[in-house]
Protein backbone atom coordinates (compact mmCIF):
# COMPACT_ATOMS: atom_id res chain seq x y z
CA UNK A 1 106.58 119.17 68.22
CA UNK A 2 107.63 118.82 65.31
CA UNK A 3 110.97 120.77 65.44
CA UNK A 4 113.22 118.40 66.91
CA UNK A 5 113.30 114.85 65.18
CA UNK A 6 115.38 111.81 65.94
CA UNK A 7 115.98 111.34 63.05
CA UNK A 8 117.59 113.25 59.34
CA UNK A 9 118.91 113.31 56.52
CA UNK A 10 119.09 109.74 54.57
CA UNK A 11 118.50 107.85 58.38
CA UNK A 12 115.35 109.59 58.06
CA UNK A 13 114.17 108.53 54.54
CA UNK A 14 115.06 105.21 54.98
CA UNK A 15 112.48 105.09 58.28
CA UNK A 16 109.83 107.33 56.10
CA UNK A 17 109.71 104.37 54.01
CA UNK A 18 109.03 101.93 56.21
CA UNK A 19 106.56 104.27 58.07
CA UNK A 20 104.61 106.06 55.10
CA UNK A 21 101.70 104.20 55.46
CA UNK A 22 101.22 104.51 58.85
CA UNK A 23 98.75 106.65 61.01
CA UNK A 24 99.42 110.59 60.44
CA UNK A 25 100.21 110.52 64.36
CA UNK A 26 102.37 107.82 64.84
CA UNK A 27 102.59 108.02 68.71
CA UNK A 28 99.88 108.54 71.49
CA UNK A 29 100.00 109.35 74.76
CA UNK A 30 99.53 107.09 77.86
CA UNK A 31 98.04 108.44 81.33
CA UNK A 32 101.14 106.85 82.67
CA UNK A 33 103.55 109.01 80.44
CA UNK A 34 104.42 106.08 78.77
CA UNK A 35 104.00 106.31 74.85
CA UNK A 36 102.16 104.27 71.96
CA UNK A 37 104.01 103.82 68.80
CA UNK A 38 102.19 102.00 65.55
CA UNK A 39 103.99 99.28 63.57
CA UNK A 40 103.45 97.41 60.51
CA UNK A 41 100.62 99.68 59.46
CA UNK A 42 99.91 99.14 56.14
CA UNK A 43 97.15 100.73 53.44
CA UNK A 44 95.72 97.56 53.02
CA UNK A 45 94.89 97.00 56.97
CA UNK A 46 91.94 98.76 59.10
CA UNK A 47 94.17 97.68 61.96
CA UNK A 48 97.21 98.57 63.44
CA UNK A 49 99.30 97.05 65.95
CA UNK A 50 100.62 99.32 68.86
CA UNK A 51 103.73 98.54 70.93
CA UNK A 52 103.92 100.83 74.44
CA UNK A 53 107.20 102.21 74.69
CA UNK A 54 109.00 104.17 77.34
CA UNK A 55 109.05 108.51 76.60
CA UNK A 56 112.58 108.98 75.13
CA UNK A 57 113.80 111.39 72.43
CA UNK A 58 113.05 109.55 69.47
CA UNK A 59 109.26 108.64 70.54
CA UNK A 60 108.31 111.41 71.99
CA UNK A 61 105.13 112.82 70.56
CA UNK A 62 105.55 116.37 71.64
CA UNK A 63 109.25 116.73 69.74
CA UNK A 64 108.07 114.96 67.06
CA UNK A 65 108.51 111.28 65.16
CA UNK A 66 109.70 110.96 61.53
CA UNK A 67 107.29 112.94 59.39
CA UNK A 68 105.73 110.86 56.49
CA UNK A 69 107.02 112.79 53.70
CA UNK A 70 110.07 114.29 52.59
CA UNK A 71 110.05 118.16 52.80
CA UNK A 72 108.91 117.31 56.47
CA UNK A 73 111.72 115.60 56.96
CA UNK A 74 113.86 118.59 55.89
CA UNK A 75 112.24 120.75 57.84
CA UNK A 76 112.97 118.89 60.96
CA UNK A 77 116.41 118.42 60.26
CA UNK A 78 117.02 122.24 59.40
CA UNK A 79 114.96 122.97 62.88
CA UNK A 80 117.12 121.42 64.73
CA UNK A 81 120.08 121.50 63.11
CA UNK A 82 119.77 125.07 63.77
CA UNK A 83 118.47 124.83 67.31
CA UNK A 84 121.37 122.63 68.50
CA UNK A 85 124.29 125.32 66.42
CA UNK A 86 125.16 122.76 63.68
CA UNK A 87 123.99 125.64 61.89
CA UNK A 88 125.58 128.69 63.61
CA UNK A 89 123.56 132.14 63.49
CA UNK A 90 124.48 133.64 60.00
CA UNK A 91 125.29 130.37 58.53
CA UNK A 92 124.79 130.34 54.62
CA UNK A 93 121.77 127.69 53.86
CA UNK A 94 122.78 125.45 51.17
CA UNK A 95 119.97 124.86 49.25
CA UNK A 96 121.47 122.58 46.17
CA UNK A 97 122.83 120.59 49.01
CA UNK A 98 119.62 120.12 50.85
CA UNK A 99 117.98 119.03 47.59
CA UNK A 100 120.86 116.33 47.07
CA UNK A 101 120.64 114.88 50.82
CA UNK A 102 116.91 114.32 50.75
CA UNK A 103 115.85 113.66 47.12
CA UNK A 104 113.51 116.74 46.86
CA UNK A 105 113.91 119.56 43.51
CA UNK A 106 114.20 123.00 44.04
CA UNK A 107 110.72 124.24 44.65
CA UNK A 108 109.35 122.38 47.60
CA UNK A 109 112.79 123.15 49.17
CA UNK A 110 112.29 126.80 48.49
CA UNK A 111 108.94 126.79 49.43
CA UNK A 112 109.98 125.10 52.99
CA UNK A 113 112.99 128.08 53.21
CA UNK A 114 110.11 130.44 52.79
CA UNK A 115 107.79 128.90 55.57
CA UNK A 116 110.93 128.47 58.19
CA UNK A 117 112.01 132.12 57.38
CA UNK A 118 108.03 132.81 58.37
CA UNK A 119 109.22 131.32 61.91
CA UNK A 120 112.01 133.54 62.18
CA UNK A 121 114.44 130.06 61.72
CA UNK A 122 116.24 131.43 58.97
CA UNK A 123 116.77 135.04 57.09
CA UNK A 124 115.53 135.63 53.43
CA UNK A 125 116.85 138.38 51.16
CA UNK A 126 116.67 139.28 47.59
CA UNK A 127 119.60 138.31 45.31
CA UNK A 128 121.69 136.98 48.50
CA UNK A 129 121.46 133.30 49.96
CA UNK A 130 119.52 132.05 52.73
CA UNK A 131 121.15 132.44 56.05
CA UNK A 132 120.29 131.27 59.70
CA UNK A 133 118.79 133.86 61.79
CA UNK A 134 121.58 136.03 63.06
CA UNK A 135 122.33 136.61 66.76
CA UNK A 136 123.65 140.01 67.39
CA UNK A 137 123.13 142.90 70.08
CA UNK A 138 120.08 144.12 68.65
CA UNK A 139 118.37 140.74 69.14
CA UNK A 140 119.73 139.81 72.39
CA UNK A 141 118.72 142.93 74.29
CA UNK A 142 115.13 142.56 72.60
CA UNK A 143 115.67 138.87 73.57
CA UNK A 144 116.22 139.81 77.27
CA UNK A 145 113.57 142.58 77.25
CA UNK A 146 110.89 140.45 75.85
CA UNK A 147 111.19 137.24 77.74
CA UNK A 148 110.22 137.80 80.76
CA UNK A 149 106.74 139.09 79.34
CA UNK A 150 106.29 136.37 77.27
CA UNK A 151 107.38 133.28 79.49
CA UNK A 152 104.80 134.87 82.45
CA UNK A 153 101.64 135.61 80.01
CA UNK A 154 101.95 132.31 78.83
CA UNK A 155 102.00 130.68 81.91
CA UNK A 156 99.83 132.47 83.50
CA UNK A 157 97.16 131.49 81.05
CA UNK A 158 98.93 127.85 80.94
CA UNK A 159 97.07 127.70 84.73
CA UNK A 160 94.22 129.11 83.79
CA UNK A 161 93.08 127.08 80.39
CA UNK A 162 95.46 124.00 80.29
CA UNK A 163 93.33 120.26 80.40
CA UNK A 164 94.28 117.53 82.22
CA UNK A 165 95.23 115.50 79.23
CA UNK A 166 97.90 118.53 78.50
CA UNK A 167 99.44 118.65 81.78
CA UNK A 168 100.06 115.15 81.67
CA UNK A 169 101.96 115.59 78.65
CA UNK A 170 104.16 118.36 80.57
CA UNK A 171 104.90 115.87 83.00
CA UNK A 172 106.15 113.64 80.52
CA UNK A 173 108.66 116.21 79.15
CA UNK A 174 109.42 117.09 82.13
CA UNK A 175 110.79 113.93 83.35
CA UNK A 176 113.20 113.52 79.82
CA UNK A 177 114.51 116.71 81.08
CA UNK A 178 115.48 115.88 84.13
CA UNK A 179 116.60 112.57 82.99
CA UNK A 180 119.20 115.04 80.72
CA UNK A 181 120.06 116.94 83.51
CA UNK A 182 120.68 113.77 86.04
CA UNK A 183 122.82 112.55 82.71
CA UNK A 184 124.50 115.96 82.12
CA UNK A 185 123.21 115.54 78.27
CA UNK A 186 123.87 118.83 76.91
CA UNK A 187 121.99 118.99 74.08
CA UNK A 188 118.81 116.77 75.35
CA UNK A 189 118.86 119.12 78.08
CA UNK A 190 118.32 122.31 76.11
CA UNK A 191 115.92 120.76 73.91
CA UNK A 192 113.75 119.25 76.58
CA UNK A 193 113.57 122.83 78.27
CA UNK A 194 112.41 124.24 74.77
CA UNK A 195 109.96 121.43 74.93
CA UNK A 196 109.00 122.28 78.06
CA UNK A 197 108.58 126.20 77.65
CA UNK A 198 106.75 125.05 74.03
CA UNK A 199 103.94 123.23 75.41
CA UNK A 200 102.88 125.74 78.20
CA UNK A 201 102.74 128.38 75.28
CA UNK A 202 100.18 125.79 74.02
CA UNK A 203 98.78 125.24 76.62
CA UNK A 204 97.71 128.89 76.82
CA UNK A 205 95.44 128.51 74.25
CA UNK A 206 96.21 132.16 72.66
CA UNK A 207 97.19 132.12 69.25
CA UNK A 208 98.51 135.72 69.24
CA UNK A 209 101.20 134.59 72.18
CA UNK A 210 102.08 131.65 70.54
CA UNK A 211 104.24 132.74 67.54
CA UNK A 212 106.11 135.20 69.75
CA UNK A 213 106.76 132.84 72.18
CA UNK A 214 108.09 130.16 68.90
CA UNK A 215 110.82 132.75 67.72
CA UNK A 216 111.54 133.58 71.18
CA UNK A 217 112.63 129.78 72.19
CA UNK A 218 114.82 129.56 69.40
CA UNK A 219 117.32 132.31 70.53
CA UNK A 220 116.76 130.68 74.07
CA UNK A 221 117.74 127.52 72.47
CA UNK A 222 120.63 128.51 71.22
CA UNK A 223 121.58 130.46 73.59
CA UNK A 224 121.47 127.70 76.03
CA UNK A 225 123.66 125.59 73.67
CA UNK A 226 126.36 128.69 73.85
CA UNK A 227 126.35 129.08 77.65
CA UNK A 228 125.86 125.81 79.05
CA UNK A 229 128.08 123.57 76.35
CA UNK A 230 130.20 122.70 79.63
CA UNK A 231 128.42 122.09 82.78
CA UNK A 232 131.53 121.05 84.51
CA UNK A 233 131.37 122.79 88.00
CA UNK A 234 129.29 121.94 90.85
CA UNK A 235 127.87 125.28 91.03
CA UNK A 236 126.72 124.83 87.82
CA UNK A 237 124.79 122.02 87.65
CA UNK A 238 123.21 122.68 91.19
CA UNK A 239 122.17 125.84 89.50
CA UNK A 240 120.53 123.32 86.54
CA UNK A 241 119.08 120.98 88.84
CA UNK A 242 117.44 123.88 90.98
CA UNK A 243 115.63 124.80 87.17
CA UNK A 244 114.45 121.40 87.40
CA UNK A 245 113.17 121.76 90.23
CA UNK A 246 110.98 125.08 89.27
CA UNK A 247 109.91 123.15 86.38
CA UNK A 248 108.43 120.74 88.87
CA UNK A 249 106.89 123.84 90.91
CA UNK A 250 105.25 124.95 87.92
CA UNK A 251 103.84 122.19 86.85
CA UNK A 252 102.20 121.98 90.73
CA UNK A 253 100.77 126.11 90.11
CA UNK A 254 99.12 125.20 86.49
CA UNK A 255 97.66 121.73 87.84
CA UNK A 256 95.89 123.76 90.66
CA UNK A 257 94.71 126.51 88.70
CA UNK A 258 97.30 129.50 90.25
CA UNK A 259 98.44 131.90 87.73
CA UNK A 260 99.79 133.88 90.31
CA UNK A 261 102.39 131.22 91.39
CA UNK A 262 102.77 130.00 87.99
CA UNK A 263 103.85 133.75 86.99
CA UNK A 264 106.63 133.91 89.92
CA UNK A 265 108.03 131.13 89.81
CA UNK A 266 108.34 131.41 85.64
CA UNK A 267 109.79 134.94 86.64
CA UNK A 268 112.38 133.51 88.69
CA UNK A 269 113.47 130.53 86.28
CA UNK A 270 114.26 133.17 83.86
CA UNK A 271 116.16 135.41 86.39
CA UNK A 272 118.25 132.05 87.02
CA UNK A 273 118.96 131.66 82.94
CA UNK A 274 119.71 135.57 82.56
CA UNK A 275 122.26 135.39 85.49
CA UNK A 276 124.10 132.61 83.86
CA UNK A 277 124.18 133.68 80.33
CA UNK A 278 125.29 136.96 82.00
CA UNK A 279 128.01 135.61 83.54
CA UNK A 280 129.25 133.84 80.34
CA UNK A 281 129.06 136.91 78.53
CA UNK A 282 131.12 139.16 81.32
CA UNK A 283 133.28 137.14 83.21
CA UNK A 284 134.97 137.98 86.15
CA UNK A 285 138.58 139.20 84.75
CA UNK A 286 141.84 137.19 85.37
CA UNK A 287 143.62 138.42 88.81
CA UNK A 288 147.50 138.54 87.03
CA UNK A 289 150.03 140.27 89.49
CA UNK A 290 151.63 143.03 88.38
CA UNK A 291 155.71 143.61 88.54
CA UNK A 292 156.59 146.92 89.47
């Protein structure tokens, strides 16, 4: 997926140079979840020489290696710069800056502010600068209304159209999530889960579901990043591993072909999310004992 590189800003243009003349996919995917990355690929050479590596966050094929050209780079590194609240919602976009940290002129950066506005990233408007997509009431109780219908269709067809070849590649995001949760990585955590959710909506083969379900992960993401910065109770992170677990579970429903189960248990993994972003949002007040 292309949204959430390991790598930006000059980091990143120093490894697009020594990978610019590799394949266009620089990873594959093994049976075994393991992954295949290319080295010293050169124009000059009908061969390349692949190295199997273990499924981490910076070869992962499904959130993305270093793009081979600059504005790509960008775009990951405003993606998830965004996704991970570097950015915060309403955050001015600097776009002189941009062009300084990765050596591009003003109109492939504009045109790359245009096509992550598109994705509901960012928030265009005449005569004002670009900002990161807000997060106010409005969107959070269309947020919360929407979910639900969104995360079950696209299971639901997940189970009913996804290959063989794709569920393996849920597996294999599934087990850097858990790794993340078993670690108590914050941040790999949320982004694994967006991962997750990500490549069921592809799964689902249905291009009108898709986009929804895109601009609906990255309030989710965020979101996640605001309520679960500090897993630090036990209740907590039982309440995280018990995701994992339905993660697992769902997996199991689309690999036999059960929308039904797939739908429930998708239902339920929200509920769990909802609760806890709930409780974030309201807490329980302060008992303080009054002097009379």
């Amino acid at each position: 997926m292309g949204m959430i590189p390991s790598l930006v800003g000059k980091t990143a243009l120093a490894a697009l140079k020594r990978t610019a003349d590799c394949p266009k996919n620089p990873v594959d995917t093994l049976s075994n979840g393991s992954y295949i990355r290319y080295t010293n690929c050169r124009h000059n050479k009908m061969t390349t020489k692949k190295v199997a590596t273990k499924p981490t966050a910076e070869n992962h094929p499904l959130i993305g290696d270093v793009p081979l050209d600059r504005k790509g780079v960008l775009a990951d590194a405003l993606r998830r710069r965004i996704l991970s609240m570097e950015l915060a919602p309403g955050a001015v976009v600097d776009e002189l800056a941009l062009c300084d940290e990765f050596g591009l002129s003003r109109p492939p950066v504009r045109e790359l502010l245009r096509q992550i506005a598109a994705e509901g990233y960012i928030e265009l408007e005449a005569n004002r600068a670009p900002r990161v997509a807000a997060m106010n009431h409005d969107s959070l109780h269309s947020f919360f209304l929407a979910a639900p219908l969104i995360y079950i269709a696209t299971t639901q067809l997940a189970a009913t159209h996804a290959t063989a070849h794709e569920i393996e590649g849920l597996k294999a995001i599934q087990a850097m999530f858990r790794q993340a949760i078993e670690q108590r990585d914050v941040e790999n955590r949320v982004l694994y889960n967006d991962a997750f959710h990500l490549e069921i909506g592809r799964m689902a083969h249905n291009d009108y579901l898709l986009p929804s379900l895109r601009r609906l992960l990255i309030d989710h993401t965020r979101l996640g990043k605001i309520f679960y910065r500090h897993p630090t109770t036990d209740d907590m992170q039982r309440d995280l591993e018990l995701a994992c677990n339905q993660h697992d579970q769902m997996i199991e429903a689309i690999e036999r072909r059960d929308p039904e189960t797939a739908g429930q248990l998708v239902r339920e993994h929200f509920e769990l999310s909802r609760r806890r972003m709930a409780e974030y949002a309201a807490p329980q007040g302060m008992e303080v004992a009054l002097a009379l």
